[in-house]
C-alpha atoms as a PDB file:
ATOM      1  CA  UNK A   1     278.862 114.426 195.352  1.00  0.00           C
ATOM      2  CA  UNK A   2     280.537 111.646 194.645  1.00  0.00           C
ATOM      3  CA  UNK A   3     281.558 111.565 190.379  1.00  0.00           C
ATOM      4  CA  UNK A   4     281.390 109.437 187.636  1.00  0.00           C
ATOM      5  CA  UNK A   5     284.895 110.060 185.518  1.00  0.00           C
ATOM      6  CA  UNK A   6     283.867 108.374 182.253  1.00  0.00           C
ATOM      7  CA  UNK A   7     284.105 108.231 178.339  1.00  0.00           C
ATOM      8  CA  UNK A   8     280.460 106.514 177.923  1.00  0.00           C
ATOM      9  CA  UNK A   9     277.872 108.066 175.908  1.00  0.00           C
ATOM     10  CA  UNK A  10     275.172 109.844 177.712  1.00  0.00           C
ATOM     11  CA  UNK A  11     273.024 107.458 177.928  1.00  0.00           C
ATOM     12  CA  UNK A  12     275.356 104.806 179.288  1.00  0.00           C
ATOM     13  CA  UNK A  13     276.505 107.220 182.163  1.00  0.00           C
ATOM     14  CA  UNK A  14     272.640 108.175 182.681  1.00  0.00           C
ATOM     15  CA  UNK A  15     271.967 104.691 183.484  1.00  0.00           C
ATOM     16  CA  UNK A  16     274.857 103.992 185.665  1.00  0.00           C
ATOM     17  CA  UNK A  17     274.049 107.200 187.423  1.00  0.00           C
ATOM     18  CA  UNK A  18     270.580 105.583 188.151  1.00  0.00           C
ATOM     19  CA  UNK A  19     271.673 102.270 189.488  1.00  0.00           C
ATOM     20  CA  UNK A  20     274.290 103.654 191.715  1.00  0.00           C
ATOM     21  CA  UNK A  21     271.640 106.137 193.247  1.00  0.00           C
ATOM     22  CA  UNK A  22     269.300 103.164 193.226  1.00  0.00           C
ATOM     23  CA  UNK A  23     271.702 100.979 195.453  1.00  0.00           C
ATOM     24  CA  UNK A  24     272.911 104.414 197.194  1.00  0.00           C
ATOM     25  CA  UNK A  25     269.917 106.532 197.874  1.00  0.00           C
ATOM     26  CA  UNK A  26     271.612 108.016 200.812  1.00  0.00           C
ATOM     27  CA  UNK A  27     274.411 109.177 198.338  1.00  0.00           C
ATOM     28  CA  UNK A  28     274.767 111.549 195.776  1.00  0.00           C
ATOM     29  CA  UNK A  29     276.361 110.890 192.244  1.00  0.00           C
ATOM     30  CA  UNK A  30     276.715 113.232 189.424  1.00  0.00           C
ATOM     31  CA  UNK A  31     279.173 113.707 186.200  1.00  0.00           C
ATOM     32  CA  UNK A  32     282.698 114.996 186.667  1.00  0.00           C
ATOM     33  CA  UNK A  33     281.391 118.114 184.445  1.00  0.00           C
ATOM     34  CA  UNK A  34     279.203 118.847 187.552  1.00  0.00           C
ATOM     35  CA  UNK A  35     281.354 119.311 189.764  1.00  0.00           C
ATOM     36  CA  UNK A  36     282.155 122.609 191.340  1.00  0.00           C
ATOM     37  CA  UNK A  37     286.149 123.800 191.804  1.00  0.00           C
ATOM     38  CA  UNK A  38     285.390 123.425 195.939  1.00  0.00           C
ATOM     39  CA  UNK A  39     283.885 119.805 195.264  1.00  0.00           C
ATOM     40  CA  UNK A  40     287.140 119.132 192.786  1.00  0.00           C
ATOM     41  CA  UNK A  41     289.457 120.095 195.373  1.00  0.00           C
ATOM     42  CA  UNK A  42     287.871 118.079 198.270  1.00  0.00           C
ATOM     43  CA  UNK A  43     287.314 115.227 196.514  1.00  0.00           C
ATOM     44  CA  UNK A  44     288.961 112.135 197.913  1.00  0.00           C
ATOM     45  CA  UNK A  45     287.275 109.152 195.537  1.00  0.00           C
ATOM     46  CA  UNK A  46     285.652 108.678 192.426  1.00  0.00           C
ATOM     47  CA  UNK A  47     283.825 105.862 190.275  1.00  0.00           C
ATOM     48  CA  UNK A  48     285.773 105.521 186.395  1.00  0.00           C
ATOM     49  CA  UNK A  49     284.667 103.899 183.474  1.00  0.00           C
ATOM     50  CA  UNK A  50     287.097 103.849 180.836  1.00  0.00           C
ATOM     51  CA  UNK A  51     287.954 107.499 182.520  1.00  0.00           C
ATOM     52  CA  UNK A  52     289.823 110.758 180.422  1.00  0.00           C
ATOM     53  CA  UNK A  53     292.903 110.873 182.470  1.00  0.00           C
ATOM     54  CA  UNK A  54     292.912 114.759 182.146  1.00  0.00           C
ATOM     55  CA  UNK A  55     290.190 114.564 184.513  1.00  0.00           C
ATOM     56  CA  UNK A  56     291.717 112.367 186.654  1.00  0.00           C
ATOM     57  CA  UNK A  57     294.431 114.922 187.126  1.00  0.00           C
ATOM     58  CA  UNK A  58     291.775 117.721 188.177  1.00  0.00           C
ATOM     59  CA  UNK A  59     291.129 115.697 191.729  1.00  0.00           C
ATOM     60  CA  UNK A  60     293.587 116.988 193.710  1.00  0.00           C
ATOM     61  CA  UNK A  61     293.173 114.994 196.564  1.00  0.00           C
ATOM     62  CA  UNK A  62     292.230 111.648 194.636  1.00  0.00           C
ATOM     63  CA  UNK A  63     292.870 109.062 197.413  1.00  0.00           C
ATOM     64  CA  UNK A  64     291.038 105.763 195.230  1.00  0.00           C
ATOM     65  CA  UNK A  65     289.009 105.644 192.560  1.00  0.00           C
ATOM     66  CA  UNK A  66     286.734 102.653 191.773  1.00  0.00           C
ATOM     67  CA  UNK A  67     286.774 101.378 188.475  1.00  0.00           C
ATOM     68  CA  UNK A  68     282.914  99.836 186.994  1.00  0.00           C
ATOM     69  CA  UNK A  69     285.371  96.970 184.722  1.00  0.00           C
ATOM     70  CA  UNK A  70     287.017  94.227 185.771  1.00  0.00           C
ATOM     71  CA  UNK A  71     289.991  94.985 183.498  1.00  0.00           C
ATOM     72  CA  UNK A  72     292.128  97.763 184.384  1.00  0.00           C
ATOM     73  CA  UNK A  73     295.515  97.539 182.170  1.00  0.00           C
ATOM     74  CA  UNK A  74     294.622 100.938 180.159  1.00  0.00           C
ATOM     75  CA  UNK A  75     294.018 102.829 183.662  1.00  0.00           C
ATOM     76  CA  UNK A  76     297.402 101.361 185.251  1.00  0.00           C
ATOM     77  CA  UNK A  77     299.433 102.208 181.397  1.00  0.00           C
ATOM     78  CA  UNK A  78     297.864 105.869 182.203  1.00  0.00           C
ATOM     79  CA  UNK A  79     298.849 106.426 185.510  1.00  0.00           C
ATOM     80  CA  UNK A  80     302.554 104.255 186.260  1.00  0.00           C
ATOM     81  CA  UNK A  81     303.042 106.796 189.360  1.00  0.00           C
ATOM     82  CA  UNK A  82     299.116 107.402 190.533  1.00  0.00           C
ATOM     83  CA  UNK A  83     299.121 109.073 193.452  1.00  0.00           C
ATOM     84  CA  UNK A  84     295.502 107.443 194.153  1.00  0.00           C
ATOM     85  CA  UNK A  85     294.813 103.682 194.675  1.00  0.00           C
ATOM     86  CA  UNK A  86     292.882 101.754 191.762  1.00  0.00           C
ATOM     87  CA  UNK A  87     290.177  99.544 192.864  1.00  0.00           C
ATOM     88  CA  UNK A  88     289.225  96.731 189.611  1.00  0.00           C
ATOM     89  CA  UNK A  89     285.522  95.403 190.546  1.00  0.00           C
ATOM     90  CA  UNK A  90     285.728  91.934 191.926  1.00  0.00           C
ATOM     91  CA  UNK A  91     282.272  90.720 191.125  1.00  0.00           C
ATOM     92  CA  UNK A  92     281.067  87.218 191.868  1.00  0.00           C
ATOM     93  CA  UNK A  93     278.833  87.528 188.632  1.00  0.00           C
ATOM     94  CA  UNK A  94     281.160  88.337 186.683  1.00  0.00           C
ATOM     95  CA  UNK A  95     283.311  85.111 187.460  1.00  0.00           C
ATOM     96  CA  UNK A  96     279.643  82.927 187.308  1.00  0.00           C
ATOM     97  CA  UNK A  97     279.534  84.650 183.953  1.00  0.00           C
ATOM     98  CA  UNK A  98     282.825  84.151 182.837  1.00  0.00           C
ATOM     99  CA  UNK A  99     282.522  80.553 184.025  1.00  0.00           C
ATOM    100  CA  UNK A 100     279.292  80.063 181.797  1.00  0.00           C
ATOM    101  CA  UNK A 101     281.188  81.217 178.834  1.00  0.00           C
ATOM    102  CA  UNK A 102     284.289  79.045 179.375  1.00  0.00           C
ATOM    103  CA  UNK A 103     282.641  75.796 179.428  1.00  0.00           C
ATOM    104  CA  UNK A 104     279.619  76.658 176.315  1.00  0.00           C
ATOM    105  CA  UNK A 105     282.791  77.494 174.297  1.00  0.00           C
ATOM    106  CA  UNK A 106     284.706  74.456 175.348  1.00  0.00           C
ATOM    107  CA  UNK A 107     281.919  72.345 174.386  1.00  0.00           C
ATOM    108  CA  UNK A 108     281.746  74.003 171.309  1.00  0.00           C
ATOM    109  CA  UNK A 109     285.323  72.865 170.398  1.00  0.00           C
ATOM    110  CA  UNK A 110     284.596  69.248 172.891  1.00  0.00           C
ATOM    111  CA  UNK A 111     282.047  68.314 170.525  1.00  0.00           C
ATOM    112  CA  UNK A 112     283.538  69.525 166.738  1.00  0.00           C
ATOM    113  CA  UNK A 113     281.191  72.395 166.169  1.00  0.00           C
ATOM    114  CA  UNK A 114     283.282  73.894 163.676  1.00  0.00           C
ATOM    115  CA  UNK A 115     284.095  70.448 161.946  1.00  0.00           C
ATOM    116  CA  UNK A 116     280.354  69.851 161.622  1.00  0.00           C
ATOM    117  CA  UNK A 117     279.470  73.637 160.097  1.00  0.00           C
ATOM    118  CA  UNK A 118     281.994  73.422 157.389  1.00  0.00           C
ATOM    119  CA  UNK A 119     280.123  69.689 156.671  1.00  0.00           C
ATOM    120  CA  UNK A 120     276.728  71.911 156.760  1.00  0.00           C
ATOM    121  CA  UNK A 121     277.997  73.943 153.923  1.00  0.00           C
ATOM    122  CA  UNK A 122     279.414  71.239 151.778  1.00  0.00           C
ATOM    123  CA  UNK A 123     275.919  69.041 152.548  1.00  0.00           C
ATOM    124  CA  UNK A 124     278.324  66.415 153.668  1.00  0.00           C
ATOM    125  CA  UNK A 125     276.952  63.805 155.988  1.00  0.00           C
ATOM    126  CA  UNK A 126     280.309  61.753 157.803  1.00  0.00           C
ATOM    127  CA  UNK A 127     280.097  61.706 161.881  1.00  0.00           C
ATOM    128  CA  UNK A 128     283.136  61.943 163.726  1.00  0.00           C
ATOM    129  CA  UNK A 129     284.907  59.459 166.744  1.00  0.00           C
ATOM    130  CA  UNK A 130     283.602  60.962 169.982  1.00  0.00           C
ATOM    131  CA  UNK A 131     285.983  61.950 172.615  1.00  0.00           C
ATOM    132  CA  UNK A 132     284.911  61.751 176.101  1.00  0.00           C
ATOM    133  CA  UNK A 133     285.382  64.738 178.235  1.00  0.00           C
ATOM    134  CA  UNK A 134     287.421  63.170 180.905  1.00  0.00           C
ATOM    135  CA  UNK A 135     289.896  62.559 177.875  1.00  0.00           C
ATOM    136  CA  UNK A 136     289.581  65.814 176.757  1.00  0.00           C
ATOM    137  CA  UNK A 137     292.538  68.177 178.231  1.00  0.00           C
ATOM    138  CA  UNK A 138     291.745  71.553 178.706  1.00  0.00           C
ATOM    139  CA  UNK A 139     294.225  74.309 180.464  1.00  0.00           C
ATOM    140  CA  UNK A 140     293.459  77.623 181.787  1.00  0.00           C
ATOM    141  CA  UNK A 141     296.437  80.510 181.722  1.00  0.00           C
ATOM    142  CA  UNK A 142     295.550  82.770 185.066  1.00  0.00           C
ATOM    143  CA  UNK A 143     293.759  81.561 187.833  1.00  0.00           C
ATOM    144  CA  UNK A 144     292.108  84.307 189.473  1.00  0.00           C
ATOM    145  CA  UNK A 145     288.789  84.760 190.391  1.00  0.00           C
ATOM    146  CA  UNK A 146     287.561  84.307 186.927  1.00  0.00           C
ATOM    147  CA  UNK A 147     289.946  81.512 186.546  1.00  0.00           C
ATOM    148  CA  UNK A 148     289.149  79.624 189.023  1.00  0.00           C
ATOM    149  CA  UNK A 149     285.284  79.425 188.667  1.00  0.00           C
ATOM    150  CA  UNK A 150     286.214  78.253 185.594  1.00  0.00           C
ATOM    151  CA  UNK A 151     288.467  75.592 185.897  1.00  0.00           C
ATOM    152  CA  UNK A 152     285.942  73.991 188.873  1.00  0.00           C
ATOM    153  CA  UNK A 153     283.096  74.467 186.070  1.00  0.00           C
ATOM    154  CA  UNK A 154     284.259  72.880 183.436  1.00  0.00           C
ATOM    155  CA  UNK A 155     285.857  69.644 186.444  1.00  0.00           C
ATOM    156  CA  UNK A 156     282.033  69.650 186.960  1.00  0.00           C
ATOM    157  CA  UNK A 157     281.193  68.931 183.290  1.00  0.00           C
ATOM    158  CA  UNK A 158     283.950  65.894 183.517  1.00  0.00           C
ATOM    159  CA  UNK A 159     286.590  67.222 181.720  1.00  0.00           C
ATOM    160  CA  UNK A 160     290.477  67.085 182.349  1.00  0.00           C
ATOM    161  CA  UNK A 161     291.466  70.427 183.608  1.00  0.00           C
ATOM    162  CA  UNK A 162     294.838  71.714 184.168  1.00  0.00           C
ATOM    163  CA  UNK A 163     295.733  75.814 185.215  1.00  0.00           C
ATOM    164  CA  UNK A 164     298.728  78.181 185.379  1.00  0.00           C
ATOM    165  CA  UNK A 165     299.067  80.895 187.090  1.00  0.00           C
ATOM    166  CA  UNK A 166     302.095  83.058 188.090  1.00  0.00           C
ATOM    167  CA  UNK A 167     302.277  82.023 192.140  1.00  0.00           C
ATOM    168  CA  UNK A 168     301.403  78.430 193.254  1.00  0.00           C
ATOM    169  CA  UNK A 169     297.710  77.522 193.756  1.00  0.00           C
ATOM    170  CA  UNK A 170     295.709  74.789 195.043  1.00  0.00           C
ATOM    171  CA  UNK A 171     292.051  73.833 193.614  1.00  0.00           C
ATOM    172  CA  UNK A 172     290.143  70.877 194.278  1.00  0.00           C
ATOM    173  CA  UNK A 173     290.345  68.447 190.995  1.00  0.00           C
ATOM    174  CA  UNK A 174     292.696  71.111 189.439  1.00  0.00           C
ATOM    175  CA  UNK A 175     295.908  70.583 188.361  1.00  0.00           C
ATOM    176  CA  UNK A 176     297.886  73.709 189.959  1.00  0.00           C
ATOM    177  CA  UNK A 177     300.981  74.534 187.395  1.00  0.00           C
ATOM    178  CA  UNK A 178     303.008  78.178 188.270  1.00  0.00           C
ATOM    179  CA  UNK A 179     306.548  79.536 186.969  1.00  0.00           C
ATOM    180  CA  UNK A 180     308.200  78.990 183.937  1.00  0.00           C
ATOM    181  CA  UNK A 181     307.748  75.523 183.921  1.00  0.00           C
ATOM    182  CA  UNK A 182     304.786  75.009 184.578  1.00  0.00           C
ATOM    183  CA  UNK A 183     303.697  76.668 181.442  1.00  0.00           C
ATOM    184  CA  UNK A 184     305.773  75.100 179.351  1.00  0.00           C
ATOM    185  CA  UNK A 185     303.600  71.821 181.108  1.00  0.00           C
ATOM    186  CA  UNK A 186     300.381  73.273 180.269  1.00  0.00           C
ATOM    187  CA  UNK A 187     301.163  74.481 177.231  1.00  0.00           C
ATOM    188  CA  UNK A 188     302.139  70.702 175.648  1.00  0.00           C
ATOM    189  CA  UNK A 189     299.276  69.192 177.697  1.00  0.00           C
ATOM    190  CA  UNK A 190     296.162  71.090 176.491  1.00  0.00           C
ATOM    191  CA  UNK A 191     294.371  70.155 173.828  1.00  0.00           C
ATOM    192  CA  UNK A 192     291.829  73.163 174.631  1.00  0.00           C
ATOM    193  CA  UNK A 193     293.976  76.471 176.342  1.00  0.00           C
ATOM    194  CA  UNK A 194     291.627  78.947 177.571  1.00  0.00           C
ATOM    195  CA  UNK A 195     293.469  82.548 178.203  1.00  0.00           C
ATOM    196  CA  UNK A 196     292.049  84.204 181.424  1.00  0.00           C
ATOM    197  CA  UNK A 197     295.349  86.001 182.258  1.00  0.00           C
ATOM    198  CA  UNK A 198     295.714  89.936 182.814  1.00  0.00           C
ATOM    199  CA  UNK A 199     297.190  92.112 180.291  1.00  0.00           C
ATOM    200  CA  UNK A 200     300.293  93.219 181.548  1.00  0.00           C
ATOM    201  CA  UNK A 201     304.207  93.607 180.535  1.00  0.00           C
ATOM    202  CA  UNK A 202     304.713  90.012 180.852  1.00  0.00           C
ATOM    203  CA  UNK A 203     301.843  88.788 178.977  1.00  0.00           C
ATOM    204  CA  UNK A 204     301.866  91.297 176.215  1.00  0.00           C
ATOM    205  CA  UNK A 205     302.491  88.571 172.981  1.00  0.00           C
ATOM    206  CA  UNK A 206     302.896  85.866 175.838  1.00  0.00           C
ATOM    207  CA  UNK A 207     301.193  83.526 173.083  1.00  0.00           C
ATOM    208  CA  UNK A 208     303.429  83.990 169.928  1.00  0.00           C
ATOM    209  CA  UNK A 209     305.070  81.378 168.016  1.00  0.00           C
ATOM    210  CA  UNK A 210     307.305  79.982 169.736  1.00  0.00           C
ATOM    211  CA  UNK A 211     304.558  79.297 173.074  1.00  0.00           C
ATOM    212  CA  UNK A 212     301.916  78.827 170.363  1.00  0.00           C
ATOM    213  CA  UNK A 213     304.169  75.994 168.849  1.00  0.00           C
ATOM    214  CA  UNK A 214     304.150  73.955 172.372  1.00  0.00           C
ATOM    215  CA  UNK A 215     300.611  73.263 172.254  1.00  0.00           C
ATOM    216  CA  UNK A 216     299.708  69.829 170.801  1.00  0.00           C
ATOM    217  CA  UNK A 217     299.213  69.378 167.158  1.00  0.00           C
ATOM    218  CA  UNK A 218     295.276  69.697 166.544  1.00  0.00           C
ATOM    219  CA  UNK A 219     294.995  71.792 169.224  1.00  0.00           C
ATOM    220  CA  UNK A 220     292.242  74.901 170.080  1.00  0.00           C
ATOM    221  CA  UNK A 221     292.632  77.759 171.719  1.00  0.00           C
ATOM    222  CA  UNK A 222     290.028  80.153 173.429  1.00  0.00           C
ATOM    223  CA  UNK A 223     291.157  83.940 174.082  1.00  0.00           C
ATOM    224  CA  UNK A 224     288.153  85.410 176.655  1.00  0.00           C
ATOM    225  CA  UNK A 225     291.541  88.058 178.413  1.00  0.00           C
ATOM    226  CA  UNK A 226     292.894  90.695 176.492  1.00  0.00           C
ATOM    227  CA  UNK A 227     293.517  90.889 172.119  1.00  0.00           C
ATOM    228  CA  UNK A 228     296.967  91.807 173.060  1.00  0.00           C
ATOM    229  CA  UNK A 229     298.432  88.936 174.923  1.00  0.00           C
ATOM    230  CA  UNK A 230     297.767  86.865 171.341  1.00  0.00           C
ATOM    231  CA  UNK A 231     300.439  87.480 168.682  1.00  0.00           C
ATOM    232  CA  UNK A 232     297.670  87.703 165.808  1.00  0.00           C
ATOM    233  CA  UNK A 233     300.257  86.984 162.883  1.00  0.00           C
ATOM    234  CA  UNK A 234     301.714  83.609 164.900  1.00  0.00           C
ATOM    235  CA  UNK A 235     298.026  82.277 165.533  1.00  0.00           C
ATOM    236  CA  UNK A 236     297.434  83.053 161.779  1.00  0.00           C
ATOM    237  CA  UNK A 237     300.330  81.262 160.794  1.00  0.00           C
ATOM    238  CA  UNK A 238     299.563  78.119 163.146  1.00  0.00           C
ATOM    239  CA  UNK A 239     296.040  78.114 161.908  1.00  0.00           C
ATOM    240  CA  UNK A 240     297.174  77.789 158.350  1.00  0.00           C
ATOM    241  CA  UNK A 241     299.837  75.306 159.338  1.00  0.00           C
ATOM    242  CA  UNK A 242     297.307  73.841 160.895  1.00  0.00           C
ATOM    243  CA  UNK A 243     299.113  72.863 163.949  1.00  0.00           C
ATOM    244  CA  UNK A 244     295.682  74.841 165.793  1.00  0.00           C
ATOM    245  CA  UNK A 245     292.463  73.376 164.789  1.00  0.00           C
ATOM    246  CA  UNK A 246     290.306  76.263 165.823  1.00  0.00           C
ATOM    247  CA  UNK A 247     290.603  79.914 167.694  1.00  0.00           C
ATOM    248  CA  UNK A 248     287.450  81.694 169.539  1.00  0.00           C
ATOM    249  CA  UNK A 249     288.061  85.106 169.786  1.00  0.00           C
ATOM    250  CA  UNK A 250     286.182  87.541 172.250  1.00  0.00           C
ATOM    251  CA  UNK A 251     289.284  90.054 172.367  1.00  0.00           C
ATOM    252  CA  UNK A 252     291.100  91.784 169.904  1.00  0.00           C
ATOM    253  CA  UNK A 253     293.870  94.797 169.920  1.00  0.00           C
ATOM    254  CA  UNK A 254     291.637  96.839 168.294  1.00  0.00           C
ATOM    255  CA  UNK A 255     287.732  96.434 169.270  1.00  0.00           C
ATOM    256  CA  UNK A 256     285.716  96.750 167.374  1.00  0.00           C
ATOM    257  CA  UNK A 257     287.536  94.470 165.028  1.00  0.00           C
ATOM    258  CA  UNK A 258     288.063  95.941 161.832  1.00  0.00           C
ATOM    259  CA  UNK A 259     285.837  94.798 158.795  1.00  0.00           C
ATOM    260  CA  UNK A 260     288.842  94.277 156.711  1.00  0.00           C
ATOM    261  CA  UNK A 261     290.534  91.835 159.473  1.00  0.00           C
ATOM    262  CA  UNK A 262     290.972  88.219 157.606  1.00  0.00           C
ATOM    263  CA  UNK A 263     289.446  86.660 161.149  1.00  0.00           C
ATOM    264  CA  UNK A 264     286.246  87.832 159.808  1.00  0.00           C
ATOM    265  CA  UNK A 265     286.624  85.139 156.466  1.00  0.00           C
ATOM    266  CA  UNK A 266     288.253  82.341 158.050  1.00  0.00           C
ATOM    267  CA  UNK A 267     287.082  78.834 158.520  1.00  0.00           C
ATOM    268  CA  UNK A 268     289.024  78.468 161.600  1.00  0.00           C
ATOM    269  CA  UNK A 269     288.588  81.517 164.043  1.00  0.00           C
ATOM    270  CA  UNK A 270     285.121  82.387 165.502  1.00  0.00           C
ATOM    271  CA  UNK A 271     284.940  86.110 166.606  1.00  0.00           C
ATOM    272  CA  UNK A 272     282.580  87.627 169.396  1.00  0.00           C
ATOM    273  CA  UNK A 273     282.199  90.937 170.085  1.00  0.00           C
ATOM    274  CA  UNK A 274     283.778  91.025 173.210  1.00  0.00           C
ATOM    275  CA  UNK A 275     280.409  89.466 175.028  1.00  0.00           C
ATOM    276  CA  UNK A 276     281.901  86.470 177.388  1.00  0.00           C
ATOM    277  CA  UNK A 277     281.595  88.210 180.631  1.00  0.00           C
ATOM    278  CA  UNK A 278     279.758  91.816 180.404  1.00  0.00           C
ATOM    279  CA  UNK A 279     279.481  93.821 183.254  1.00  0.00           C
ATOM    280  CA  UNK A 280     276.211  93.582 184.847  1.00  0.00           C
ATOM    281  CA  UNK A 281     275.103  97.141 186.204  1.00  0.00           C
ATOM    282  CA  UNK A 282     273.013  95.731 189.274  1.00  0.00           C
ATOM    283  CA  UNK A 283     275.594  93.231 190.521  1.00  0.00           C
ATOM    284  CA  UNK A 284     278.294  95.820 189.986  1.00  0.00           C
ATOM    285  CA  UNK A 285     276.804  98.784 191.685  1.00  0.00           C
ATOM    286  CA  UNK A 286     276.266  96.045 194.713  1.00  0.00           C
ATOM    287  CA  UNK A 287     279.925  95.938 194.480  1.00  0.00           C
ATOM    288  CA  UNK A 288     280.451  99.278 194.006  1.00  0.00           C
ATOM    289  CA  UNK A 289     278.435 100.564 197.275  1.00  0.00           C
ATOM    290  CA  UNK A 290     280.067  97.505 199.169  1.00  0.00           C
ATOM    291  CA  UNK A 291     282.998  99.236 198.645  1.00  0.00           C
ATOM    292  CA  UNK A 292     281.988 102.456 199.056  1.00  0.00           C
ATOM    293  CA  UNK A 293     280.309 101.866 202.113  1.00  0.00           C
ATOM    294  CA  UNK A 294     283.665  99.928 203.726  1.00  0.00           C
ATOM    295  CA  UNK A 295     285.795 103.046 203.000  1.00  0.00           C
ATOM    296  CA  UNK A 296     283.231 105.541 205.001  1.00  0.00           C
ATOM    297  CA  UNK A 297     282.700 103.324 207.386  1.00  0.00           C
ATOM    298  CA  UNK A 298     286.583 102.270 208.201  1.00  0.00           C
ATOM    299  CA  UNK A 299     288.673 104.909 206.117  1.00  0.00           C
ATOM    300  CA  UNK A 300     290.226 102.245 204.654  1.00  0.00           C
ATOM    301  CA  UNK A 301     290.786 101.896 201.021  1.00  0.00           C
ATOM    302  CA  UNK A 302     289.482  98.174 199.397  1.00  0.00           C
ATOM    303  CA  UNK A 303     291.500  96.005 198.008  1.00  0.00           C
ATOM    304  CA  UNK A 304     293.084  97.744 195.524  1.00  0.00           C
ATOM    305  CA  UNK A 305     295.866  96.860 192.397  1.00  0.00           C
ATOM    306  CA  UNK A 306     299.612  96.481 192.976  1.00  0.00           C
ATOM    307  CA  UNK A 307     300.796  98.573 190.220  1.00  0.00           C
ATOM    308  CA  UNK A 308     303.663  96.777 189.806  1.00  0.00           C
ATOM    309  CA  UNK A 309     301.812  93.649 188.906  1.00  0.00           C
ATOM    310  CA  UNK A 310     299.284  95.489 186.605  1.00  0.00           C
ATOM    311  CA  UNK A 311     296.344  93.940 188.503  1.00  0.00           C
END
């Protein structure tokens, strides 16, 4: 039997249970609490969803385990010295989905949504200047898979796009910045910075006040990566400076945001409920027995995350 390690409700691991025998049939999946000692001890891989690491620690013989999310920074803060591979789902969805979100977002701030709302409410009637989208900068901190599909989506809507990411890249129509340097570039030239990047040591509070401050007066930012790599009281204070015209939040530190969180009441912030890219069980489980199906058929572990990177 191969397990589902997970913190879900019920429900949630009932369904997942369903599509992975669906897209399996010629496998069997159960909960970790079904498991028999024998089947614990023997166990060599497992599928985790936001897993109870105490669980985790009754396999044994844990060679990989296969996580359902794309994000994987709590599993690698659990486990700094695993002695079992962690596989993040790469799903070409996901990035599609990401991508989708990226550019109805950008447009959002393109074309002065939030400007024209707060005229909604004060019934005033006073158009704004138009900016064309191939004078519109936009930068994009990480360009991994998610990244990149959405850097070439939004060169496909005509807009100026520049990325960063931590090892030199090339992309057709893309600006390709890396190192230290290169973000201080992107950073000055964006007048819309989309955050795509991994939550790790180095971008824990990578945007704080002093990298907030090197974006361009007027400026937007989009956070669809991790609450965390935000410092919330320096975007607060550049919103009220107004030196940022406008954050969309889909991340927080703490999610659900809390009802007494002043993002909730302010003019300038639009939160989500963490909804830009949602796993998508059918694609996933594709994924999922992909994997699965390499490893039994090779012995060979997928792709899996360099701990020391944190992704």
């Amino acid at each position: 039997m191969i397990p589902l390690v997970s913190t879900l409700t019920v429900a949630e691991q009932q369904a997942w249970l369903a599509s992975l025998s669906k897209h399996m049939p010629e496998r069997s999946f159960g909960l970790f609490s079904e498991l028999s000692q024998t089947q614990k001890s023997t166990c060599e891989f497992a599928i985790v969803a936001n897993p109870d690491p105490n669980e985790l620690t009754d396999l044994p013989h844990l060679k990989w385990v296969q996580s359902l999310w794309a994000g994987v920074e709590r599993m690698v803060a659990a486990f700094p010295e695993a002695g079992f591979k962690i596989v993040r789902l790469v799903d070409p969805h996901l990035a599609e989905t990401m991508s989708e979100a990226v550019l109805a977002w950008t447009l959002f701030l393109h074309r002065d949504m939030p400007y024209y709302a707060r005229q909604q409410a004060q019934a005033t009637w006073q158009p704004r200047l138009m900016v064309r989208a191939v004078e519109r900068r936009v930068g994009i901190l990480g360009l991994g898979e998610l990244g990149k599909a959405s850097a070439l989506r939004l060169v496909e809507n005509g807009f100026s796009v520049s990325g960063w990411s931590r090892q030199a890249k090339q992309i057709s129509g893309v600006t390709c910045l890396h190192g230290e340097q290169g973000m201080q570039q992107l950073l000055e030239s964006s007048d819309i910075l989309v955050c795509l990047l991994p939550l790790t040591a180095a971008t824990q509070s990578l945007l704080n006040e002093q990298t907030l401050s090197l974006l361009p007066a007027g400026a937007s930012l989009i956070n669809f990566a991790r609450g965390a790599i935000v410092d919330d009281s320096a975007l607060k204070l550049k919103l009220d400076q107004g030196h940022l015209s406008h954050a969309v939040l889909d991340v927080f530190q703490q999610e659900p945001l809390a009802s007494d969180n002043d993002y909730w009441g302010r003019h300038n912030v639009t939160v989500l409920p963490h909804i830009s890219a949602p796993t998508h069980m059918t694609s996933a489980c594709q994924v999922v027995a992909k994997n699965i199906n390499y490893y039994h058929e090779t012995g060979q572990i997928p792709t899996a995350v360099d701990m020391t990177r944190g992704y």
